[in-house]
C-alpha atoms as a PDB file:
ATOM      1  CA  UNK A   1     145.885 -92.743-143.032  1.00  0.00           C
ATOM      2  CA  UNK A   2     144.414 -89.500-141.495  1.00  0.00           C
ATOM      3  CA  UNK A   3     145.957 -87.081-144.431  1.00  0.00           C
ATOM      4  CA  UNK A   4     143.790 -89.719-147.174  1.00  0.00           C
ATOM      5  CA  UNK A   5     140.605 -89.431-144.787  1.00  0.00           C
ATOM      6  CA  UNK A   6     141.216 -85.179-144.977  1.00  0.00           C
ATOM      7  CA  UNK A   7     141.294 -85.298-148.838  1.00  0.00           C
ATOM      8  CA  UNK A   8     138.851 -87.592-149.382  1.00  0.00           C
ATOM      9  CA  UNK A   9     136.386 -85.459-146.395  1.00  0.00           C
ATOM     10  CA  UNK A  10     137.064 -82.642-148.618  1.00  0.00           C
ATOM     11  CA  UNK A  11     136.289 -84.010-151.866  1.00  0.00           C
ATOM     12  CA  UNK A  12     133.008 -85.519-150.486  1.00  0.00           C
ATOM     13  CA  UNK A  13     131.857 -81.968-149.065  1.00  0.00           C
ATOM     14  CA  UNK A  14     132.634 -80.824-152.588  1.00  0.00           C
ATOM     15  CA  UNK A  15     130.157 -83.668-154.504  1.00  0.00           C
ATOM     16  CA  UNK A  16     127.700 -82.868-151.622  1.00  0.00           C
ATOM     17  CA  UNK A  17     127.730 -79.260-151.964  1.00  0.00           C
ATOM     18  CA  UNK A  18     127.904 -79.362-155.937  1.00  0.00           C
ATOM     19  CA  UNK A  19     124.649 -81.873-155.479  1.00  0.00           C
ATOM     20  CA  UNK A  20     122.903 -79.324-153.131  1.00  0.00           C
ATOM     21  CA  UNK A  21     124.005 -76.387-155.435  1.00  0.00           C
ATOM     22  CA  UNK A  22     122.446 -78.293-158.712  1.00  0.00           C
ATOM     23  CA  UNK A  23     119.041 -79.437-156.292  1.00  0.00           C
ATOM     24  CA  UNK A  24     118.752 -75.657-155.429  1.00  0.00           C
ATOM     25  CA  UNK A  25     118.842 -74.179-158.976  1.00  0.00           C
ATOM     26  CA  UNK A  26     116.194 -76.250-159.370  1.00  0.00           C
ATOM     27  CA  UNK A  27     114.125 -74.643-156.845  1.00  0.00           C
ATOM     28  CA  UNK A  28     114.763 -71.468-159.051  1.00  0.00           C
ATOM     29  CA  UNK A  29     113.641 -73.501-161.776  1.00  0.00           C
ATOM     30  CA  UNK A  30     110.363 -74.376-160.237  1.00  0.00           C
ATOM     31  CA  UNK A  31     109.361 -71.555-158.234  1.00  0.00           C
ATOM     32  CA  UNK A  32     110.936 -68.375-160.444  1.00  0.00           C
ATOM     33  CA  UNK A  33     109.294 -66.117-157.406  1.00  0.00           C
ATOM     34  CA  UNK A  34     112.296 -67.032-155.457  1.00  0.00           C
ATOM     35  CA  UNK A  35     114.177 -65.249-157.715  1.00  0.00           C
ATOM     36  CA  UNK A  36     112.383 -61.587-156.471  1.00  0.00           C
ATOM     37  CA  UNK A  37     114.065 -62.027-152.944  1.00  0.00           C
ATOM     38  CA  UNK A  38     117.833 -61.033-154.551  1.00  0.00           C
ATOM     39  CA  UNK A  39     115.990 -58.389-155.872  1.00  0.00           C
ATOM     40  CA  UNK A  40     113.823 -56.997-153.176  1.00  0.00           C
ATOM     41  CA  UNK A  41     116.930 -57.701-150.693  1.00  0.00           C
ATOM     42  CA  UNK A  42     119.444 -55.034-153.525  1.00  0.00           C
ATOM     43  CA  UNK A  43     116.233 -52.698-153.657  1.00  0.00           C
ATOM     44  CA  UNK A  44     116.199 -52.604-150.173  1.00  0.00           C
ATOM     45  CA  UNK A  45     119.600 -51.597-149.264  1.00  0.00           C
ATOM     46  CA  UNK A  46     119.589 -49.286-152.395  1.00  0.00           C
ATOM     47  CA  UNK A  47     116.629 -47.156-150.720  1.00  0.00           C
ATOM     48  CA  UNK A  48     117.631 -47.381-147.003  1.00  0.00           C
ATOM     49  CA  UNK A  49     121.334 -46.468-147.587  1.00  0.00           C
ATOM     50  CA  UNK A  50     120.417 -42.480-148.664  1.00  0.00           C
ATOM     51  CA  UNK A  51     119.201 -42.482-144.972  1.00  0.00           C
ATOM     52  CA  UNK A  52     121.511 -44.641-143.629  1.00  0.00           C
ATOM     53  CA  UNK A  53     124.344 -42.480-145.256  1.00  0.00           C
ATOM     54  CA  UNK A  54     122.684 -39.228-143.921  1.00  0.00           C
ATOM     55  CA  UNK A  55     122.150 -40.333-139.861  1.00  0.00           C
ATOM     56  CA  UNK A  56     125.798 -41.834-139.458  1.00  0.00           C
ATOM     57  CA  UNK A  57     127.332 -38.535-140.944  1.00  0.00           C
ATOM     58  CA  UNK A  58     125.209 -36.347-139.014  1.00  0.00           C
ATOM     59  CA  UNK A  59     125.646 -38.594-135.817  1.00  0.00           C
ATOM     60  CA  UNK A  60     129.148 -38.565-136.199  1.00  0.00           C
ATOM     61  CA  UNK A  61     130.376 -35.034-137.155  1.00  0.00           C
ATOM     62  CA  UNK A  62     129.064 -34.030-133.882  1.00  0.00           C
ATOM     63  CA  UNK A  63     131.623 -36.173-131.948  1.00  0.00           C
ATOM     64  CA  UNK A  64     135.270 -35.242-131.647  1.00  0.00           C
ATOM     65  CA  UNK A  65     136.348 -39.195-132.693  1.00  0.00           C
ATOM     66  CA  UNK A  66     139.613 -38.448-131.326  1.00  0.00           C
ATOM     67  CA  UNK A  67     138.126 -38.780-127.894  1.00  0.00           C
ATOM     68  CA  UNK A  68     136.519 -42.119-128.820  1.00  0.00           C
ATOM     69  CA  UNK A  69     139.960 -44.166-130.382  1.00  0.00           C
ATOM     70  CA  UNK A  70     143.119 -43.390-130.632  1.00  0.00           C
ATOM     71  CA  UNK A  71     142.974 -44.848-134.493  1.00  0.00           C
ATOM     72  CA  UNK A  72     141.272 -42.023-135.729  1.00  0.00           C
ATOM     73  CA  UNK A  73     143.532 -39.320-133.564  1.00  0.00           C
ATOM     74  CA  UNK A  74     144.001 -36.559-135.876  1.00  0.00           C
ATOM     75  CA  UNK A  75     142.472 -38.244-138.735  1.00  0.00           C
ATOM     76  CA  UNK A  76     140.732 -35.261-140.844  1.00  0.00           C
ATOM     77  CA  UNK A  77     136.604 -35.301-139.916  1.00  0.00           C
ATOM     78  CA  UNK A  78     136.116 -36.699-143.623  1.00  0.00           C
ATOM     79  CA  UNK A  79     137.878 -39.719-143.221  1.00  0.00           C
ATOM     80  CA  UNK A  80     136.258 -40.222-139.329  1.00  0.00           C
ATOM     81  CA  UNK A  81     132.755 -39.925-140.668  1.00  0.00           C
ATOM     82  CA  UNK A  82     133.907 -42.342-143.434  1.00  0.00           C
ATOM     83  CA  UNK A  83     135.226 -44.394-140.834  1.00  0.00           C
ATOM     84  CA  UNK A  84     131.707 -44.292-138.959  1.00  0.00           C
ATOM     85  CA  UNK A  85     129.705 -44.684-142.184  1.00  0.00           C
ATOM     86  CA  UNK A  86     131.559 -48.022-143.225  1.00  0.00           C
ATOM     87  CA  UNK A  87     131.423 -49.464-139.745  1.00  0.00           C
ATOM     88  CA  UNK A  88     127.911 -48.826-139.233  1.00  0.00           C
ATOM     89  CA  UNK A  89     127.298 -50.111-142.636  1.00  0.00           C
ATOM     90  CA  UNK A  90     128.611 -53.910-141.935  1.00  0.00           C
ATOM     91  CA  UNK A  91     126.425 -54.380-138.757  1.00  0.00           C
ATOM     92  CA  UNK A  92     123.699 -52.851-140.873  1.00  0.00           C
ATOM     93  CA  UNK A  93     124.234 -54.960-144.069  1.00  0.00           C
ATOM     94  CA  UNK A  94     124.274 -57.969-142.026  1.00  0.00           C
ATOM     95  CA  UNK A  95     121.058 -57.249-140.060  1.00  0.00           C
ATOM     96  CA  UNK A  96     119.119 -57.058-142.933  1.00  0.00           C
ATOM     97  CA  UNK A  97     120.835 -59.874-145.068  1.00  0.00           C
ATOM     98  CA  UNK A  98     120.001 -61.961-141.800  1.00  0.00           C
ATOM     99  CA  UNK A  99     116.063 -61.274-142.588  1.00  0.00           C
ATOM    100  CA  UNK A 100     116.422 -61.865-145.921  1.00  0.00           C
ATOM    101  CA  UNK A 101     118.333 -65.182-146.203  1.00  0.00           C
ATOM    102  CA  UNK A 102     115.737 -66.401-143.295  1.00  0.00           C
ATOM    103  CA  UNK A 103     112.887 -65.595-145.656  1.00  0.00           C
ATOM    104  CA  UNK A 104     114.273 -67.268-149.081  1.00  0.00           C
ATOM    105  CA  UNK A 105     115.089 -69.902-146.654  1.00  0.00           C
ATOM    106  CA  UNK A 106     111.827 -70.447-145.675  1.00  0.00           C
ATOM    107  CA  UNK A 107     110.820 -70.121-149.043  1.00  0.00           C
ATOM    108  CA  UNK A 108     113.261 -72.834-150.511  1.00  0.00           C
ATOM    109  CA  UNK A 109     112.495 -75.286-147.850  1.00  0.00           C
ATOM    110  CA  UNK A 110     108.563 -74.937-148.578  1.00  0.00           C
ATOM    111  CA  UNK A 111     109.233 -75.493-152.480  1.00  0.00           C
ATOM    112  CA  UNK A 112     111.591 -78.464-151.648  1.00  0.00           C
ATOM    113  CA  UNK A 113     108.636 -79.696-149.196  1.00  0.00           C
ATOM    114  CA  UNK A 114     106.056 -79.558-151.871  1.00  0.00           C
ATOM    115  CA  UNK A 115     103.944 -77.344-150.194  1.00  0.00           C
ATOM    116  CA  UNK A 116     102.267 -74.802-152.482  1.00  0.00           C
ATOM    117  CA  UNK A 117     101.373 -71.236-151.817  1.00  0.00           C
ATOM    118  CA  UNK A 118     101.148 -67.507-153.071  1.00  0.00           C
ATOM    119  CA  UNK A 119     104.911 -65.990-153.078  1.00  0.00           C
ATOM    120  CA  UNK A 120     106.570 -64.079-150.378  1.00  0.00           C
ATOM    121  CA  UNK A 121     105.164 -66.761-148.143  1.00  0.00           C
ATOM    122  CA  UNK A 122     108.891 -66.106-146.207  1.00  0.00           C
ATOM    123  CA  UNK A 123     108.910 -62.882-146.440  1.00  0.00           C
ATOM    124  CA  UNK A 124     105.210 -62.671-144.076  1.00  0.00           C
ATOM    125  CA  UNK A 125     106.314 -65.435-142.164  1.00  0.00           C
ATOM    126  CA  UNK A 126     109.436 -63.541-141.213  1.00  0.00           C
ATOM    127  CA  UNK A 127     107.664 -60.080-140.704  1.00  0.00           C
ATOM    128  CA  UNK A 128     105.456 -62.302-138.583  1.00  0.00           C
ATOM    129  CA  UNK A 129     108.074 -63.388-136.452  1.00  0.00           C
ATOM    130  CA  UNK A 130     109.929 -60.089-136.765  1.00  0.00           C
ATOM    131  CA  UNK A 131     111.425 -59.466-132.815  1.00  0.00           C
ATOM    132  CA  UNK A 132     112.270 -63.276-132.585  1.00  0.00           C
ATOM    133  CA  UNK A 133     114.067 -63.018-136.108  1.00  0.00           C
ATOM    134  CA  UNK A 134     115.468 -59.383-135.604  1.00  0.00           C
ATOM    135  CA  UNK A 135     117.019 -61.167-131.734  1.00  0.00           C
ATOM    136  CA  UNK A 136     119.147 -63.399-133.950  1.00  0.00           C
ATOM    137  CA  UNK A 137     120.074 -61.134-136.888  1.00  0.00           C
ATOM    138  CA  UNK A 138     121.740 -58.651-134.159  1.00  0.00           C
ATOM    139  CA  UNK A 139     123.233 -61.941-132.917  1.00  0.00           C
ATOM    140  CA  UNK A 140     124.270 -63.017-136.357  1.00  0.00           C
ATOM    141  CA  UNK A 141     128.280 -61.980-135.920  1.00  0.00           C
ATOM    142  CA  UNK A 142     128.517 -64.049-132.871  1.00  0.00           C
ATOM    143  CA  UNK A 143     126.980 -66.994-134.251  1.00  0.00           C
ATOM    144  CA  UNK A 144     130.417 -68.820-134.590  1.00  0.00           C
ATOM    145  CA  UNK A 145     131.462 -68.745-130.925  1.00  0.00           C
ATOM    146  CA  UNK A 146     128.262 -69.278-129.775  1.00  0.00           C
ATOM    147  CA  UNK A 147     127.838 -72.623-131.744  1.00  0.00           C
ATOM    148  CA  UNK A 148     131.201 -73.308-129.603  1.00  0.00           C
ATOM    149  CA  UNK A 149     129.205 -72.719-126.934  1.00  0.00           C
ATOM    150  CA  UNK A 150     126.610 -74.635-127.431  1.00  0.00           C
ATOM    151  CA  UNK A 151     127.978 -77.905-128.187  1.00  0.00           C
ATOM    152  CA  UNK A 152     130.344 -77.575-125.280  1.00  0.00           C
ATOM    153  CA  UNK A 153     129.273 -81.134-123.894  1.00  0.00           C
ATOM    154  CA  UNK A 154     131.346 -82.346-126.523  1.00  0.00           C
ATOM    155  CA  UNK A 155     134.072 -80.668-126.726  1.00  0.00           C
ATOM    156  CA  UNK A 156     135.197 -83.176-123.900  1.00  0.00           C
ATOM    157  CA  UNK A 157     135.586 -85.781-126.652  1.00  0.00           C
ATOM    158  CA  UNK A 158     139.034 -84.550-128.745  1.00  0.00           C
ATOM    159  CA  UNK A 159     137.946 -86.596-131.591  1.00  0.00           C
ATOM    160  CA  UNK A 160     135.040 -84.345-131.801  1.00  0.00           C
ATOM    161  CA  UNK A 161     136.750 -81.128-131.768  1.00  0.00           C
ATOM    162  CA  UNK A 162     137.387 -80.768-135.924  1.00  0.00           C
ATOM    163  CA  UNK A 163     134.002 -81.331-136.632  1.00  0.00           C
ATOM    164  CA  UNK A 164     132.631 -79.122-133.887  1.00  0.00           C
ATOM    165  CA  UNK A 165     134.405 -76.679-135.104  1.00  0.00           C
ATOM    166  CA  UNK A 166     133.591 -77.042-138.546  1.00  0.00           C
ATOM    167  CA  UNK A 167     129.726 -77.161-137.401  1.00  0.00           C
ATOM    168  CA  UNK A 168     130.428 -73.799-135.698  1.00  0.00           C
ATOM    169  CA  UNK A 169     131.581 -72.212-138.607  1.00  0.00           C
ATOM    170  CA  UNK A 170     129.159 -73.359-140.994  1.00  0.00           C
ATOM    171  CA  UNK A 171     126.320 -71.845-138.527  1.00  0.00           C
ATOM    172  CA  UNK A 172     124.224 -69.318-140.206  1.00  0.00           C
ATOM    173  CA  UNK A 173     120.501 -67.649-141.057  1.00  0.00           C
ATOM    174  CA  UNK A 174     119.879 -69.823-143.531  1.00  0.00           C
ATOM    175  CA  UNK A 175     120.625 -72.819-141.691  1.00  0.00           C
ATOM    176  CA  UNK A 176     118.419 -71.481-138.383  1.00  0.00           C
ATOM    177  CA  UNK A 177     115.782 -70.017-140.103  1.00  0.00           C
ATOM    178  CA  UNK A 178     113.326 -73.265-139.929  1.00  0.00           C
ATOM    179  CA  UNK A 179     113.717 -73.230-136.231  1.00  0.00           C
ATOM    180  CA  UNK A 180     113.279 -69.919-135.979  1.00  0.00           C
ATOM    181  CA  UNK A 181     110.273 -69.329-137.889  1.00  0.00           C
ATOM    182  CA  UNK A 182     108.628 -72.488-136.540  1.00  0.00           C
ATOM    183  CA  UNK A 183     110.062 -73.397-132.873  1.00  0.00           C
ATOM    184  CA  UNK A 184     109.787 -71.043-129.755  1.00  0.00           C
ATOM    185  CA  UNK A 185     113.483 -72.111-128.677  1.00  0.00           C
ATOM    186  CA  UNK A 186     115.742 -70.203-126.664  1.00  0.00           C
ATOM    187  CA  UNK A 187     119.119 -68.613-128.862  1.00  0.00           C
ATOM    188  CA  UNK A 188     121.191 -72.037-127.630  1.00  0.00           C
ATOM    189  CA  UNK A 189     118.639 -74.438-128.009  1.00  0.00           C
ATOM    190  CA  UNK A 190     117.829 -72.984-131.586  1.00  0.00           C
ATOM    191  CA  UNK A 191     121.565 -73.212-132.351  1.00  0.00           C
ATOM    192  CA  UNK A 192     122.360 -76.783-131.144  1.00  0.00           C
ATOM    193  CA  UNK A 193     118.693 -78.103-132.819  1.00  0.00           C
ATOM    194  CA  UNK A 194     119.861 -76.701-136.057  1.00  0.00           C
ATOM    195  CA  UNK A 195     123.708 -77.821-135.816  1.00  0.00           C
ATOM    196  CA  UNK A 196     122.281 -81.671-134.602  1.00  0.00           C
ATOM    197  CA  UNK A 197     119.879 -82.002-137.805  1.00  0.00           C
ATOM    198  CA  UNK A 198     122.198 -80.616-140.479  1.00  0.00           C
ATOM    199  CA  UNK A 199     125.029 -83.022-138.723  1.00  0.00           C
ATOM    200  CA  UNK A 200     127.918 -84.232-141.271  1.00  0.00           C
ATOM    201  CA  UNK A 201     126.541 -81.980-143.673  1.00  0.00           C
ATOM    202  CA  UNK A 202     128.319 -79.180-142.181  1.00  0.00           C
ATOM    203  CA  UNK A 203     131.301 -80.004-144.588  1.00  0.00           C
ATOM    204  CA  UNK A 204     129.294 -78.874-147.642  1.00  0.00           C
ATOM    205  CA  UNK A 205     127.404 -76.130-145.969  1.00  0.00           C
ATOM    206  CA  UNK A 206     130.958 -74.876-145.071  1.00  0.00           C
ATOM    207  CA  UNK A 207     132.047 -75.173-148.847  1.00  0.00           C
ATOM    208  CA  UNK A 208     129.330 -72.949-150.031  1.00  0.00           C
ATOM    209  CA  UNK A 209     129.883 -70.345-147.262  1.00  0.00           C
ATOM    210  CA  UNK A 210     133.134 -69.660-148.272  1.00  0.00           C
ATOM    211  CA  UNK A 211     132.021 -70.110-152.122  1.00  0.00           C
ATOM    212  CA  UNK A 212     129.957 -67.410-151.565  1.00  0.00           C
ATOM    213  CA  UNK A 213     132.685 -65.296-149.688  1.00  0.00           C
ATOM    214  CA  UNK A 214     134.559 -66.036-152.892  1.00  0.00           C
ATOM    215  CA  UNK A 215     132.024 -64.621-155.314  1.00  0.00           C
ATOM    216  CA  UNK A 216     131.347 -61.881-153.417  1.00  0.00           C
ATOM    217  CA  UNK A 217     135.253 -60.675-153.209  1.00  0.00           C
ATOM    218  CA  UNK A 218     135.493 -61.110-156.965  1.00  0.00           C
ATOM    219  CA  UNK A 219     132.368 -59.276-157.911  1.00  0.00           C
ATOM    220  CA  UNK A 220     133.464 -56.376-155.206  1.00  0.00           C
ATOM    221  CA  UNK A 221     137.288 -56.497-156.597  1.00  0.00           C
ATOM    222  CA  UNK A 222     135.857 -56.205-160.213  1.00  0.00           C
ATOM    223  CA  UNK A 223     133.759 -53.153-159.421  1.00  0.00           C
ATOM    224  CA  UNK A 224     134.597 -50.480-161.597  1.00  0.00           C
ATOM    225  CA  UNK A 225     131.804 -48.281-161.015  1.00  0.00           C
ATOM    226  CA  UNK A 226     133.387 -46.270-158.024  1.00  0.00           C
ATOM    227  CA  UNK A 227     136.664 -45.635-160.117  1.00  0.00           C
ATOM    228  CA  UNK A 228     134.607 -44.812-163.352  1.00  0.00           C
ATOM    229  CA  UNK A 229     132.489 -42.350-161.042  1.00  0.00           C
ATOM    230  CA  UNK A 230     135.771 -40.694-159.070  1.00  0.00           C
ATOM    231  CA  UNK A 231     137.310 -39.930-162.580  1.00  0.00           C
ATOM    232  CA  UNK A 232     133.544 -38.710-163.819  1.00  0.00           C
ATOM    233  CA  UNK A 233     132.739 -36.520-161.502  1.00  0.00           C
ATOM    234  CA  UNK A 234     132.244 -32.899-161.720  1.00  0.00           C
ATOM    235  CA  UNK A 235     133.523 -31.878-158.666  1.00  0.00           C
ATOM    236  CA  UNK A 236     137.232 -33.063-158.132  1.00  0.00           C
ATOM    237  CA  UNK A 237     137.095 -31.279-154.135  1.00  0.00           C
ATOM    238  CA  UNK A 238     134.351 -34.428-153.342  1.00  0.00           C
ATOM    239  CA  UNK A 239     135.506 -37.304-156.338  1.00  0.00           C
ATOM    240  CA  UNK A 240     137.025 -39.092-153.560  1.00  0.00           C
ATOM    241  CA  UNK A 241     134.433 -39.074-151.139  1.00  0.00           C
ATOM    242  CA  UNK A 242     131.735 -40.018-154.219  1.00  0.00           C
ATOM    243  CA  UNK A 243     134.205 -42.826-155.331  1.00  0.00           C
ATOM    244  CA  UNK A 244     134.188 -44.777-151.511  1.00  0.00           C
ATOM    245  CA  UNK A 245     130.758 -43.816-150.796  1.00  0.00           C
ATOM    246  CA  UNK A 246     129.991 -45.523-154.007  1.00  0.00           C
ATOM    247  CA  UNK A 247     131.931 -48.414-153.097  1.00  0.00           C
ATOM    248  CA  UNK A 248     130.199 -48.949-150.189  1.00  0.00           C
ATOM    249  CA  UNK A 249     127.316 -49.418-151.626  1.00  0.00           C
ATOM    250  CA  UNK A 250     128.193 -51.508-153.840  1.00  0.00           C
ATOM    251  CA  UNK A 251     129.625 -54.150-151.387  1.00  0.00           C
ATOM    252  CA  UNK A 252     126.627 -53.983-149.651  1.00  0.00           C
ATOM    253  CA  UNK A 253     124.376 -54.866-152.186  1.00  0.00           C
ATOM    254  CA  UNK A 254     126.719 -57.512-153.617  1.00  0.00           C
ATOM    255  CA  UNK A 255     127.127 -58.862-150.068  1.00  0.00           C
ATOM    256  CA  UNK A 256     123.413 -58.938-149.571  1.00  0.00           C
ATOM    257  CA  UNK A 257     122.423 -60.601-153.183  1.00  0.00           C
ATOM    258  CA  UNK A 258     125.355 -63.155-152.600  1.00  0.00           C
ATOM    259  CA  UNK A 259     124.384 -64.020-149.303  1.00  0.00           C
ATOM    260  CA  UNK A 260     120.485 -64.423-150.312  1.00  0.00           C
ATOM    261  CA  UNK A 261     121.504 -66.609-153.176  1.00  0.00           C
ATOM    262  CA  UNK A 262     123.992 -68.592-150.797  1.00  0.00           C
ATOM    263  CA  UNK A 263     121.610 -69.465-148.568  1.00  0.00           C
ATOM    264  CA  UNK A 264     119.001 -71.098-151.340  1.00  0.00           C
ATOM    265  CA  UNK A 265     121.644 -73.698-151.420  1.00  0.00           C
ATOM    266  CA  UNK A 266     121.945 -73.913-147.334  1.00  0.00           C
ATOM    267  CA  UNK A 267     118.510 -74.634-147.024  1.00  0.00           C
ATOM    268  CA  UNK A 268     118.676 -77.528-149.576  1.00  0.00           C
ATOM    269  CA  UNK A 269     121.260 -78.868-147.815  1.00  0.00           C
ATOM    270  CA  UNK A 270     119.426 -78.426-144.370  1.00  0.00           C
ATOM    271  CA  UNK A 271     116.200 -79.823-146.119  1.00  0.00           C
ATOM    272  CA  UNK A 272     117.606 -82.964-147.158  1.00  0.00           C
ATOM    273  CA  UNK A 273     119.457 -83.524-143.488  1.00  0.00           C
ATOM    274  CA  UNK A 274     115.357 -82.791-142.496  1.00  0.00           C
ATOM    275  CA  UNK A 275     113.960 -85.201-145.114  1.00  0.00           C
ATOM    276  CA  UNK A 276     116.860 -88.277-144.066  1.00  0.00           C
ATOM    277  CA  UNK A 277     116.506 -87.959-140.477  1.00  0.00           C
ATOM    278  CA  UNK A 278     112.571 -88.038-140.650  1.00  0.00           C
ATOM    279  CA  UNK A 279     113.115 -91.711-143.125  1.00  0.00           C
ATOM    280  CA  UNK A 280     116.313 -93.168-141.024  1.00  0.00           C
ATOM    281  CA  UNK A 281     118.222 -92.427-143.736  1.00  0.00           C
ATOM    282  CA  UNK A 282     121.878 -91.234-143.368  1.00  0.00           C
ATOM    283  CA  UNK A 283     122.231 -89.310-146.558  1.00  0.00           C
ATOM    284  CA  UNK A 284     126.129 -87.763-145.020  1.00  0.00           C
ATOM    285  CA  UNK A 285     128.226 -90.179-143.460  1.00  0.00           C
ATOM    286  CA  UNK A 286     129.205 -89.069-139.588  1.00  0.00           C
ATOM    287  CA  UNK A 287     131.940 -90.818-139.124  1.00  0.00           C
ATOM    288  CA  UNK A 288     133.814 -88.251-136.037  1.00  0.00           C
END
């Protein structure tokens, strides 16, 4: 019956996952120098946002927003540079997370490989293929509907549709990364390689994605920092402001640390999709 093949799918991507999950901390295990990536990705956003903070305000105090969107008409200026600063924010967050989860991805794979080397190996190999990485990171909110896109030749088949959607989903920097920092492939081709290797083991990659989305909302929900710093503050006229600006950051740097740590687990997953296609072995059943 199709609703015993659903639960038992989903209970499969679960053991797979939990497998890749349990093979990744081992990566930690073995090569602690992953481990400075989360950090240097939190440090990062921690010493960029000042500036980030400062342009975006400036840039947008000298635009009458009411011009621009009828959503902000007659909004007080605080709350449209607010507006700006948290918009700009997400695009930023997720340009840099993209070059981040590409280089611990690198990183992972190369441990998993067995191939030894001096750390930050994927951080120089990113930073060496910096405008080709930087294309895709500016790309990386799309990624869903271009994954559509590219496996469009099989959308034809309606048995297919599911898992092509599921593949689409699934898609991110983690799981690109090894074509991009090794292949000279256009955006499509890059994208359909990397959704053709990993195969059935969309499923679990899918399960940690929105794991991670999950760990990130709780950490973020827990927060009390902002609250603790509204109530703190010595100036009640800006407590507000302080408290959300605070928040902000803090989202970003959870988002970026969960997302780096997400993807150790991605890259397992698309290593051992590597590793079976390369012996003939078919270590996650495609059955579509």
């Amino acid at each position: 019956m199709l609703i015993i093949k659903i639960i038992g799918g989903f209970f499969r991507a679960l053991a797979d996952a939990w497998r890749a999950v349990l093979v990744g901390l081992s990566a930690f295990k073995n090569s602690p120098q992953i481990l400075i990536y989360p950090y240097l990705s939190a440090v990062f956003i921690i010493a960029t946002f000042p500036i980030v903070n400062g342009v975006v305000l400036g840039i947008w105090s000298q635009f009458d927003q009411a011009d621009l969107t009828s959503v902000a008409e007659g909004a007080p200026p605080a709350v449209k540079a607010i507006f700006g600063l948290v918009t700009f924010s997400v695009f930023y967050t997720i340009f840099v997370a993209a070059f981040f989860t590409s280089a611990i991805s690198a990183e992972v794979t190369a441990n998993l490989g067995g191939r030894s080397g001096t750390s930050l190996r994927g951080l120089r190999l990113v930073l060496g293929r910096f405008w080709k990485v930087a294309k895709f990171a500016l790309l990386a909110i799309f990624f869903f509907p271009l994954a559509l896109v590219a496996q469009r030749q099989q959308l034809k088949q309606i048995k297919k549709i599911p898992s092509i959607f599921g593949r689409s989903l699934s898609v991110n920097m983690a799981q690109l990364a090894p074509v991009i920092l090794t292949q000279d492939k256009s955006v499509m081709a890059t994208i359909r390689q990397s959704v053709d290797t990993l195969g059935r083991a969309w499923a679990p990659n899918l399960v940690i994605k929105v794991c991670t989305w999950i760990v990130f909302f709780t950490v973020i929900f827990m927060g009390f920092l902002p609250g603790w710093l509204e109530n703190a503050w010595f100036d009640s006229d800006t407590a507000h402001l302080v408290g959300i600006i605070t928040g902000v950051l803090l989202a970003l740097v959870g988002y970026v640390i969960t997302k780096v740590i997400g993807s150790v687990f991605t890259a397992t997953l698309y290593h051992q999709a590597v590793v079976s296609k390369e012996h003939g072995i078919q270590s996650f059943e495609d059955k579509d």
